[in-house]
N, C-alpha and C. Protein backbone atom coordinates (compact mmCIF):
# COMPACT_ATOMS: atom_id res chain seq x y z
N UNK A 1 -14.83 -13.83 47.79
CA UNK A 1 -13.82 -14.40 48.64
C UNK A 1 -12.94 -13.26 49.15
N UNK A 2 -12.67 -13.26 50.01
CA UNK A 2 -11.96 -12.42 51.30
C UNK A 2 -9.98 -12.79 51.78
N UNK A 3 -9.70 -12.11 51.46
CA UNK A 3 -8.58 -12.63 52.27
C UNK A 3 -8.00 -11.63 53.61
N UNK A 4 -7.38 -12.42 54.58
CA UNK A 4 -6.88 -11.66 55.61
C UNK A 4 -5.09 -11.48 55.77
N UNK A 5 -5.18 -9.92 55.54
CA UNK A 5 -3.78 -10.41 55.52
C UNK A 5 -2.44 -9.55 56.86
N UNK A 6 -1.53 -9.92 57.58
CA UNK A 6 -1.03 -9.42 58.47
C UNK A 6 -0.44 -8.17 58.15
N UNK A 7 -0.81 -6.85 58.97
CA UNK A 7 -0.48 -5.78 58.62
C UNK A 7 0.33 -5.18 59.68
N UNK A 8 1.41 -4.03 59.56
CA UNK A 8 1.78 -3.47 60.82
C UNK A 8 0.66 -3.21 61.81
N UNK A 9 1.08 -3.35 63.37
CA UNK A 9 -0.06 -3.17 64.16
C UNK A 9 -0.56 -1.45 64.44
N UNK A 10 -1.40 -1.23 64.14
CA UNK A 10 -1.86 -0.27 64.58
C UNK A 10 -3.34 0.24 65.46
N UNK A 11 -2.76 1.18 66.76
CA UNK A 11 -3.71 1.30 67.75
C UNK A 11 -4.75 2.07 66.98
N UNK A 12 -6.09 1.34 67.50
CA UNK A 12 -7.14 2.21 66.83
C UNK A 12 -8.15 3.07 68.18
N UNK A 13 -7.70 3.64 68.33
CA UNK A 13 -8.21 4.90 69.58
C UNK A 13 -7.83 3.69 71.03
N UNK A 14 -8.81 3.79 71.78
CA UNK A 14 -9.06 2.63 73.10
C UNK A 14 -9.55 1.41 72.66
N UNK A 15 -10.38 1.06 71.51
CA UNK A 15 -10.71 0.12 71.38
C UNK A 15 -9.81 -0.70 70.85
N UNK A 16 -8.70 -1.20 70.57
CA UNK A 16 -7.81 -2.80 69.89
C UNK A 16 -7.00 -1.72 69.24
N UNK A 17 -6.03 -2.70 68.30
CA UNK A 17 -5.28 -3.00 67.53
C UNK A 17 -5.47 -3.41 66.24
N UNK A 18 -5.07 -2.39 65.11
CA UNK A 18 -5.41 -3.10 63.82
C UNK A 18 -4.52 -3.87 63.23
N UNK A 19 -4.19 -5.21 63.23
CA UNK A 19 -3.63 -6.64 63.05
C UNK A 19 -3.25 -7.30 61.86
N UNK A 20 -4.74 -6.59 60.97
CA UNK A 20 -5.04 -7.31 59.53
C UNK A 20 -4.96 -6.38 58.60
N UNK A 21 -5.50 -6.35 57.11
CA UNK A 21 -5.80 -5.82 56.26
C UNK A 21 -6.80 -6.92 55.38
N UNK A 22 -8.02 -6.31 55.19
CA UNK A 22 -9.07 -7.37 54.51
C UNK A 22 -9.03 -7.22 53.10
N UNK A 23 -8.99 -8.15 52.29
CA UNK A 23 -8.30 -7.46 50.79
C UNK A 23 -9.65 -8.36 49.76
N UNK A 24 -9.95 -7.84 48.70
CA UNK A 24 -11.00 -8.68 48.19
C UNK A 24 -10.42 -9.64 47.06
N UNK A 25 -9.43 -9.92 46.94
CA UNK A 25 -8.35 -10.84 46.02
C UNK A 25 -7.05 -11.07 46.72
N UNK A 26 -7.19 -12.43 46.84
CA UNK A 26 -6.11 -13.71 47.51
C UNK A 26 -4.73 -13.71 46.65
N UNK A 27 -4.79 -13.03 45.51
CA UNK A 27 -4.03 -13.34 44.16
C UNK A 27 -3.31 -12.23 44.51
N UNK A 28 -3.29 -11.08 44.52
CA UNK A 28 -2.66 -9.57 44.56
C UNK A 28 -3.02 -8.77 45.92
N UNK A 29 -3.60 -9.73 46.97
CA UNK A 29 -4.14 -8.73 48.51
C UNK A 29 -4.19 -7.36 47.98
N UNK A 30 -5.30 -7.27 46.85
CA UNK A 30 -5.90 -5.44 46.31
C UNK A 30 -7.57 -6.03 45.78
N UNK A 31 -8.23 -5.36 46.15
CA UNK A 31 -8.41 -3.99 46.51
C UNK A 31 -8.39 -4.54 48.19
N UNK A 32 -8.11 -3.25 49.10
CA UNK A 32 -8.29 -2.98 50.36
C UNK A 32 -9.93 -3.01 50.07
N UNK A 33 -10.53 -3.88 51.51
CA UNK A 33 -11.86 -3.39 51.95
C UNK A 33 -11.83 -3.51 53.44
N UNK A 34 -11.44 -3.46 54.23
CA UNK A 34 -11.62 -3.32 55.81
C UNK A 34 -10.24 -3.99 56.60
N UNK A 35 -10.39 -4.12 57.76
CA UNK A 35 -9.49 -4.63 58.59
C UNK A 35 -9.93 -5.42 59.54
N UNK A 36 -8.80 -6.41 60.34
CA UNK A 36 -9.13 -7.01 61.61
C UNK A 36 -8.81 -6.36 62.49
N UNK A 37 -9.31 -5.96 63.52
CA UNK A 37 -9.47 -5.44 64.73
C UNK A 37 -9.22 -6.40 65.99
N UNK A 38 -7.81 -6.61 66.84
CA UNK A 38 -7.68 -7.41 67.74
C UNK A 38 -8.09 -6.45 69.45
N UNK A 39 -9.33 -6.76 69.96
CA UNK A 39 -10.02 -5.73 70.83
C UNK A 39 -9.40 -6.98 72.57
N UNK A 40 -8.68 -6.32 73.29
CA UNK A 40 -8.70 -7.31 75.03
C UNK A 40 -9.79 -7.27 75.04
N UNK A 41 -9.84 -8.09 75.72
CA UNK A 41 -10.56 -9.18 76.99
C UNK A 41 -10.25 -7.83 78.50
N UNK A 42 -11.95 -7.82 79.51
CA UNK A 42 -11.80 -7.36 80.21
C UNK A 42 -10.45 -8.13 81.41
N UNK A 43 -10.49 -8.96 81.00
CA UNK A 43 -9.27 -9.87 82.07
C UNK A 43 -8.32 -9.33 81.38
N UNK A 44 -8.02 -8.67 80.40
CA UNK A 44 -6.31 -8.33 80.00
C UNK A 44 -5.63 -9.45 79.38
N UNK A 45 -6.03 -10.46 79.67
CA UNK A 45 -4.94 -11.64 79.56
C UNK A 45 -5.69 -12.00 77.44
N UNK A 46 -6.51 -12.31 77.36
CA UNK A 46 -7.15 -13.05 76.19
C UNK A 46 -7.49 -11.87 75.46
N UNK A 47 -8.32 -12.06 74.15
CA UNK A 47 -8.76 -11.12 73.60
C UNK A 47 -9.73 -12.02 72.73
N UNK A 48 -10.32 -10.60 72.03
CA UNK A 48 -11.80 -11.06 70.64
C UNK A 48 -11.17 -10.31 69.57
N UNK A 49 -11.95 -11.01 68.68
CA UNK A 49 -11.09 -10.21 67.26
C UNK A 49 -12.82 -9.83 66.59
N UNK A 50 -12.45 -8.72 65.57
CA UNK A 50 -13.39 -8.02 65.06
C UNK A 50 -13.31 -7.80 63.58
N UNK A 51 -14.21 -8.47 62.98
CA UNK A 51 -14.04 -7.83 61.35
C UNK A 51 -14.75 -6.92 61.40
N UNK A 52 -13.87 -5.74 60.50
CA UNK A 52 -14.56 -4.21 60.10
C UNK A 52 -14.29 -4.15 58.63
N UNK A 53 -15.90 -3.96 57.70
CA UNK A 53 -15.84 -4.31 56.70
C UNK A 53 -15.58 -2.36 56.35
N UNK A 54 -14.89 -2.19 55.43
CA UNK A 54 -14.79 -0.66 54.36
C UNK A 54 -16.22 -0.43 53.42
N UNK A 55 -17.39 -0.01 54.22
CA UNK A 55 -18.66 -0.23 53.41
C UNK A 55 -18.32 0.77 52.05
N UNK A 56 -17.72 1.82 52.16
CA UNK A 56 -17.36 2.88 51.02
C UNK A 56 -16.73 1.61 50.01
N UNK A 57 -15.23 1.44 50.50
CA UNK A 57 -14.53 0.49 49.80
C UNK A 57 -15.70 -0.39 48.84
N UNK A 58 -16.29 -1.27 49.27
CA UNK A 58 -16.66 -2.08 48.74
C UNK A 58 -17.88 -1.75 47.66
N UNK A 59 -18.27 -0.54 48.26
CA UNK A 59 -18.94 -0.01 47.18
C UNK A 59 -18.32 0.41 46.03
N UNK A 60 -17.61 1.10 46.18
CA UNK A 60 -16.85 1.43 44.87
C UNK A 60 -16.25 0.49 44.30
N UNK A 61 -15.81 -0.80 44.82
CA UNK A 61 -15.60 -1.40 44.06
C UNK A 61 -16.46 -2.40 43.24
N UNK A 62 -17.75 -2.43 43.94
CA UNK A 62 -18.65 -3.41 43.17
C UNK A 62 -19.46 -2.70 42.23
N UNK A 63 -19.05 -1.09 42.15
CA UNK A 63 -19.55 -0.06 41.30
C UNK A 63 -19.03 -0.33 39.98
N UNK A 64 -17.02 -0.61 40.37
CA UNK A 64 -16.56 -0.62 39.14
C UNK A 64 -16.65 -2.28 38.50
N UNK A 65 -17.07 -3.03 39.24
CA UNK A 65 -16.98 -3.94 38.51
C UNK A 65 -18.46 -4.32 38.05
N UNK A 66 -19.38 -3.71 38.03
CA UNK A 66 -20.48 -3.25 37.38
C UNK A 66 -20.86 -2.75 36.39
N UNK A 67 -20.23 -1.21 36.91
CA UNK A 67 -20.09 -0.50 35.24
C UNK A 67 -19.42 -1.09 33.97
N UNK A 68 -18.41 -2.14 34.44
CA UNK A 68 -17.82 -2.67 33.38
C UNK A 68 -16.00 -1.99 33.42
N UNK A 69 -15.53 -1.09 34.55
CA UNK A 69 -14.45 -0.26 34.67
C UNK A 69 -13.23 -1.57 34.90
N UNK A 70 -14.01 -2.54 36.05
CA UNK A 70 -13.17 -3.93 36.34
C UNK A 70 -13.49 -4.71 35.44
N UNK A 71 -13.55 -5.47 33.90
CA UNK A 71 -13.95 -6.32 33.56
C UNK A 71 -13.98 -7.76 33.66
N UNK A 72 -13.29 -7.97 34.36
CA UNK A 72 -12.35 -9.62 34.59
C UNK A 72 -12.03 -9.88 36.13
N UNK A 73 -13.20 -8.59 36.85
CA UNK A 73 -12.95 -9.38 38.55
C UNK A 73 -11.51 -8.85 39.30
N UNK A 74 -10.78 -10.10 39.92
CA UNK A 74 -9.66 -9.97 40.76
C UNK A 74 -8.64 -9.82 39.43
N UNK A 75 -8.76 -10.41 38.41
CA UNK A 75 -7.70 -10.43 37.40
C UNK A 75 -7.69 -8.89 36.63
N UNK A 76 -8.20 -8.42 36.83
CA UNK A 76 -9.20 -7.42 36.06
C UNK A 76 -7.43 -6.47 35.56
N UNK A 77 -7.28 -6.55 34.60
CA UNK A 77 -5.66 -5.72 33.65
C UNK A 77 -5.81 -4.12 34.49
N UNK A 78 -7.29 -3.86 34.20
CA UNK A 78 -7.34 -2.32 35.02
C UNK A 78 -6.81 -1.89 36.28
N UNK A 79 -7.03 -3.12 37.30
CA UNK A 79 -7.05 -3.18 38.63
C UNK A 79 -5.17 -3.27 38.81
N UNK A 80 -4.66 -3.97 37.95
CA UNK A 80 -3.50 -4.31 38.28
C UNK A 80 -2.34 -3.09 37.95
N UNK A 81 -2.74 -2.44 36.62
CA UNK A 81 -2.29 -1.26 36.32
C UNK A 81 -2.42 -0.02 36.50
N UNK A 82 -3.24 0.23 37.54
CA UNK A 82 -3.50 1.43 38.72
C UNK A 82 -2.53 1.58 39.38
N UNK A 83 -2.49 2.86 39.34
CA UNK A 83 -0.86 3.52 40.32
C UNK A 83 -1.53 3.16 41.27
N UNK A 84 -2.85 3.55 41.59
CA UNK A 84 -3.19 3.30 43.46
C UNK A 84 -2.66 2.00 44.24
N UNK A 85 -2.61 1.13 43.04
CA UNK A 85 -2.37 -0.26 43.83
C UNK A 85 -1.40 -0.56 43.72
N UNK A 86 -0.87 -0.82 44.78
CA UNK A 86 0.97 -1.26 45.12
C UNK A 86 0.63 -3.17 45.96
N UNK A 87 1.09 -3.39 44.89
CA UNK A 87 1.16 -5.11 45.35
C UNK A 87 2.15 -5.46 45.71
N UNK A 88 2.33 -5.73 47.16
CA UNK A 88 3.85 -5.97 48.27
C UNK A 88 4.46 -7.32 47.43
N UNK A 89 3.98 -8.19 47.34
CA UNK A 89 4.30 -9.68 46.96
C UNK A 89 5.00 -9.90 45.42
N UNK A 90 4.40 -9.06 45.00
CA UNK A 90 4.55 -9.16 43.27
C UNK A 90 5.30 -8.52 42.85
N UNK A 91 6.48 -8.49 41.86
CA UNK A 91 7.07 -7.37 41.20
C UNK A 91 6.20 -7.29 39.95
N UNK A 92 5.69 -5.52 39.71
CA UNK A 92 5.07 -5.17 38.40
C UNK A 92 6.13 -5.54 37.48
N UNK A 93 6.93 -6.03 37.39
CA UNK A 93 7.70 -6.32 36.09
C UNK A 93 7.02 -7.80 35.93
N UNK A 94 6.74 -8.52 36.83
CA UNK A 94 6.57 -10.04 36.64
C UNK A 94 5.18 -10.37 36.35
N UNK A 95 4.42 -9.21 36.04
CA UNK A 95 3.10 -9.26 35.85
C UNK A 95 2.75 -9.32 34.27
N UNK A 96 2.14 -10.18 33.55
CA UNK A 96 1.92 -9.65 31.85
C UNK A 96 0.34 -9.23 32.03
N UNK A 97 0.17 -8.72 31.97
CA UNK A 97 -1.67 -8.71 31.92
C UNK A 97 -2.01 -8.70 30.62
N UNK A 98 -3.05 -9.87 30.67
CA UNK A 98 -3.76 -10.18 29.48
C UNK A 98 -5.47 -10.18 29.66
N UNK A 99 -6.15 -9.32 29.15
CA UNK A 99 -7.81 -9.36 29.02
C UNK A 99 -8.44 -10.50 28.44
N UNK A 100 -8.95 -11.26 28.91
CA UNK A 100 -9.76 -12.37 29.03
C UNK A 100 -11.27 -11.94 28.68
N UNK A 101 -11.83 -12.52 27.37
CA UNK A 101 -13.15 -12.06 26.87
C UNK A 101 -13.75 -13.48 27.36
């Protein structure tokens, strides 16, 4: 499961606007795996939107939750206690993480 979530806009060369952030957990929008891409319409007026999946991203992450590094998925105690991941929504104080066998 995928979630999409609204990000500052940013121009991505000539082609669109990046709109979104594609996150692989609805619960903590972490890990990052790609973005939405809002691309005009040759009329100017309308537009198409574009999912761009993070093929790296997603590898590494279905690496670690393979090897056994994620044990518990989106909940995964590892995932949540990574400096890399900064969860906008959540205060790390309000988090208890508990490992689930």
């Amino acid at each position: 499961m995928f979630a999409i979530v609204p990000s500052p806009i940013e121009k991505i060369g000539s082609v669109g606007e990046k709109i979104a952030d594609i996150v692989g957990c609805v619960n903590i929008f972490e890990p990052y795996l790609g973005y939405l891409l809002r691309v005009p319409n040759i009329d100017g007026i309308s537009y198409r939107y574009k999912v761009c999946f993070d093929e790296n991203a997603i590898d590494n992450f279905t690496a670690k939750r393979v090897n056994g590094e994620f044990t518990n998925g989106c909940f995964a105690g590892e995932m949540l206690m990574d400096d890399r991941y900064h969860i906008p929504l959540v205060s790390e104080q309000a988090i208890e993480v508990l490992e689930v066998d």
